[in-house]
Every structure is written in structure tokens, then in C-alpha cells.
Protein backbone atom coordinates (compact mmCIF):
# COMPACT_ATOMS: atom_id res chain seq x y z
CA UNK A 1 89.99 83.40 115.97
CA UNK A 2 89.38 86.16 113.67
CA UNK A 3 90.92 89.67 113.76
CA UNK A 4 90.12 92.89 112.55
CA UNK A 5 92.51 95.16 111.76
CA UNK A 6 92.89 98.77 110.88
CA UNK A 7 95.55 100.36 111.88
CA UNK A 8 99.92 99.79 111.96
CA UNK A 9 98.78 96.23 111.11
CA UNK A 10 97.62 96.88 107.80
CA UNK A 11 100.84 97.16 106.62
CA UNK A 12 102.29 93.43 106.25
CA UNK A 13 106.09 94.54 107.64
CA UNK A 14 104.60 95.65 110.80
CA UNK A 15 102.22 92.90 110.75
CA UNK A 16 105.15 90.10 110.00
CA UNK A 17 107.70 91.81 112.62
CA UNK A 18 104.90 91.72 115.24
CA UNK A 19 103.73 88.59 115.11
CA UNK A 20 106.80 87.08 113.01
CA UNK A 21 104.58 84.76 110.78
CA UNK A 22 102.94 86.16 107.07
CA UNK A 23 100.02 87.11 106.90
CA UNK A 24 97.06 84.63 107.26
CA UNK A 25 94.04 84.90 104.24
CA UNK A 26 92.20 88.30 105.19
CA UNK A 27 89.29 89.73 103.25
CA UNK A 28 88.55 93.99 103.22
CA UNK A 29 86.35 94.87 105.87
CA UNK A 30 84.38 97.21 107.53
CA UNK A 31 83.53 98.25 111.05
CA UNK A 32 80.14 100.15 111.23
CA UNK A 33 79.62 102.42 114.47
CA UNK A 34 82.92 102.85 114.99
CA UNK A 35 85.30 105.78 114.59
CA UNK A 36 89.08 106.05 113.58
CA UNK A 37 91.26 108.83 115.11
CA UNK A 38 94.84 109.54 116.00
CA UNK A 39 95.99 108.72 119.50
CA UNK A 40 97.19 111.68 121.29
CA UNK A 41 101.14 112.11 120.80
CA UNK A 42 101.01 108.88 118.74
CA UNK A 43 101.38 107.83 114.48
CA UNK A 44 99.00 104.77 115.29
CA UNK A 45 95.38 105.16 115.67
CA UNK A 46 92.27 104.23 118.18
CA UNK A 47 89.09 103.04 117.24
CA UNK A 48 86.17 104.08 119.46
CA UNK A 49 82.05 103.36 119.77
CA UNK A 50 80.52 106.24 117.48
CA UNK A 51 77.51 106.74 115.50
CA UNK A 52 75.80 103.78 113.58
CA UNK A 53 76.59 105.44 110.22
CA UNK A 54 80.55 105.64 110.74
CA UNK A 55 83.02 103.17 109.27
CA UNK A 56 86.19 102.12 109.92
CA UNK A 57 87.85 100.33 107.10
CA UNK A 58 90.34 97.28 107.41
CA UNK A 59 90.98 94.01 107.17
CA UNK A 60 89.31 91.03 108.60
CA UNK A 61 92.43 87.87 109.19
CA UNK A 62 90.79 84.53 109.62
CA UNK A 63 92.37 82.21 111.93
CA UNK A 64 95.13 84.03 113.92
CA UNK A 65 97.20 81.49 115.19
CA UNK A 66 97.30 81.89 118.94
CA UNK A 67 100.87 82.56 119.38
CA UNK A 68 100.55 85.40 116.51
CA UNK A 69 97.37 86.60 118.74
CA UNK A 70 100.05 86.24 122.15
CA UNK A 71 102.13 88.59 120.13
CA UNK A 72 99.77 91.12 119.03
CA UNK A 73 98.51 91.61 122.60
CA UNK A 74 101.78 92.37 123.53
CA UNK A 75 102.22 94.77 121.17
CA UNK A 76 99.23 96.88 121.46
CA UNK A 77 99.48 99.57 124.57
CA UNK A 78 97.31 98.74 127.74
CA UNK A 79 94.41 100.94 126.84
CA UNK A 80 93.14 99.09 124.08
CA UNK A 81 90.42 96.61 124.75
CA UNK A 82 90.17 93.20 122.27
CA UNK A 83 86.65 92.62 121.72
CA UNK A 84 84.26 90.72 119.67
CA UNK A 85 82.66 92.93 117.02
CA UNK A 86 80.84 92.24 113.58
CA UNK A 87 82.30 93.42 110.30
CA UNK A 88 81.04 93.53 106.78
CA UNK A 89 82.90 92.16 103.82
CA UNK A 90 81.69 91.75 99.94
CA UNK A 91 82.82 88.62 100.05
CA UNK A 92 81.45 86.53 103.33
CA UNK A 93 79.08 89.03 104.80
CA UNK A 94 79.23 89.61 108.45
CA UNK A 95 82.06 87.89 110.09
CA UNK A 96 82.05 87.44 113.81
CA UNK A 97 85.93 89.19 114.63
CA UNK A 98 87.78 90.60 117.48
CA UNK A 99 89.19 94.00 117.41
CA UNK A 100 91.47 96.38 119.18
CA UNK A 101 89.40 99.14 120.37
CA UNK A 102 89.40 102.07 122.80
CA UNK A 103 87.09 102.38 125.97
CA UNK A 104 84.23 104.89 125.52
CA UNK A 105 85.17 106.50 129.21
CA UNK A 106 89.18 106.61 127.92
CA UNK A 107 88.56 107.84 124.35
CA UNK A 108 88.68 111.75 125.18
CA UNK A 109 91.86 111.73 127.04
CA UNK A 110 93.66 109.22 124.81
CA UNK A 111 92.03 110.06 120.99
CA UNK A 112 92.57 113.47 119.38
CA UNK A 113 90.46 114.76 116.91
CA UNK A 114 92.02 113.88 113.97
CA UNK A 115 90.74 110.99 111.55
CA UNK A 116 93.90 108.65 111.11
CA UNK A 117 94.29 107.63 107.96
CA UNK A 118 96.44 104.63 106.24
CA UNK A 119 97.65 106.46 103.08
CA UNK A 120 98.77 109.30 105.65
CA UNK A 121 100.58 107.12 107.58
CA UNK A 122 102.10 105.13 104.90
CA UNK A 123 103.21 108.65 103.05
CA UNK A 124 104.48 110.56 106.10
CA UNK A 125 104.60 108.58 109.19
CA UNK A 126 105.80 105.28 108.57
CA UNK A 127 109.90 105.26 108.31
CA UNK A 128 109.68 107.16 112.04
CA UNK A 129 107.74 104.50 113.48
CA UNK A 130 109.08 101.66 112.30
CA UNK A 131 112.37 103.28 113.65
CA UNK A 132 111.00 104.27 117.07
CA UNK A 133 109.01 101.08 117.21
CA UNK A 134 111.23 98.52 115.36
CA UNK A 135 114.64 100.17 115.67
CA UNK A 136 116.12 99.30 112.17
């Protein structure tokens, strides 16, 4: 199965501590209709349903083994949903992928506002999570 990412799991520590395997062969991506803001008291983001001319950018990873995919549902909170959604690469085209995104109904109580980005994370975010989250 196929997996788009676009969050925490962009960043190959978090991704090899979740899942503890490297990362498979993954292509840049992007989500169209979809949205990218930060969850409410939270460093990690949400993606949610949104107009057809928003993008989220990631990565699409082909072939998540299924006890990397075990892991990663673990890992991500309760209110995410994994779906099947469609993303565009230069490379391949569409790609038939599953994502971890927030439910329409949940997404004003959970999502602020605020557009999450990577480099913002990486730059200020990152060494507090990985302690809170990883504890090392």
C-alpha cells in the first residue's frame, strides 16, 4: 500500500523511530483539495477536505510494509482517519495513496487556523517534539 505523507513523517528520524525500518522509495507529491493546518495545542499538523485549488505538499511512499503501516496507525492520535486519496507527482502522475486526514465534522474543534509548515517545524519545533514524543 501506498502512503502519503505530510506531516512529522517527512522527516526520516521520526519516520525510522515510528515505524523502525528506512524509508521505502517515495516520490514528492501533492494533495489537491486538501488543507494543512496546525492541530490545536499540537507541533504536528491535520489535513482536512478544502477547496479544489488547495495543496498540500508531501511525499507519496510506495509499498509500506504492513507492519511499518501497524506502526504508523499506532502512532497517529484517534482523530485522524486513513483514507484512500489521489496525489500528483512529476514523476508517475496520479498515484492511488492512503493518507492521514481529519474528519470534515472534527476539523473546527481539533485544527487551528494556522497553516503548518515543514521548514517551521524543522526550525523551531522539532527538538521539543522529538523529546515529548520520543523522549531522548
Amino acid at each position: 500500500m501506498n502512503l502519503f505523507v505530510y506531516g512529522t513523517l517527512l522527516v526520516p528520524k521520526i519516520w525510522e523511530a515510528v515505524t523502525r525500518a528506512p524509508m521505502p522509495a517515495s516520490l514528492a507529491a501533492e494533495l489537491h483539495g486538501y488543507s494543512i493546518f496546525r492541530v490545536r495545542n499540537a507541533d504536528y499538523p491535520g489535513i482536512v477536505e478544502s477547496s479544489a485549488d488547495t495543496i498540500v505538499p508531501g511525499l507519496v511512499i510506495f509499498s509500506v510494509p504492513d507492519a511499518a503501516l501497524k506502526r504508523l496507525d499506532a502512532y497517529e492520535d484517534s482523530f485522524y482517519d486513513r483514507r484512500e486519496v489521489i496525489v500528483r507527482t512529476k514523476e508517475s502522475g496520479e498515484v492511488s495513496a492512503h493518507a492521514y486526514c481529519i474528519r470534515q465534522a472534527d476539523a473546527p474543534a481539533l485544527l487551528t487556523g494556522e497553516t503548518w509548515s515543514l521548514s517551521d517545524f524543522e526550525e523551531n519545533r522539532l527538538e521539543s517534539f522529538w523529546s515529548r514524543t520520543f523522549g531522548n
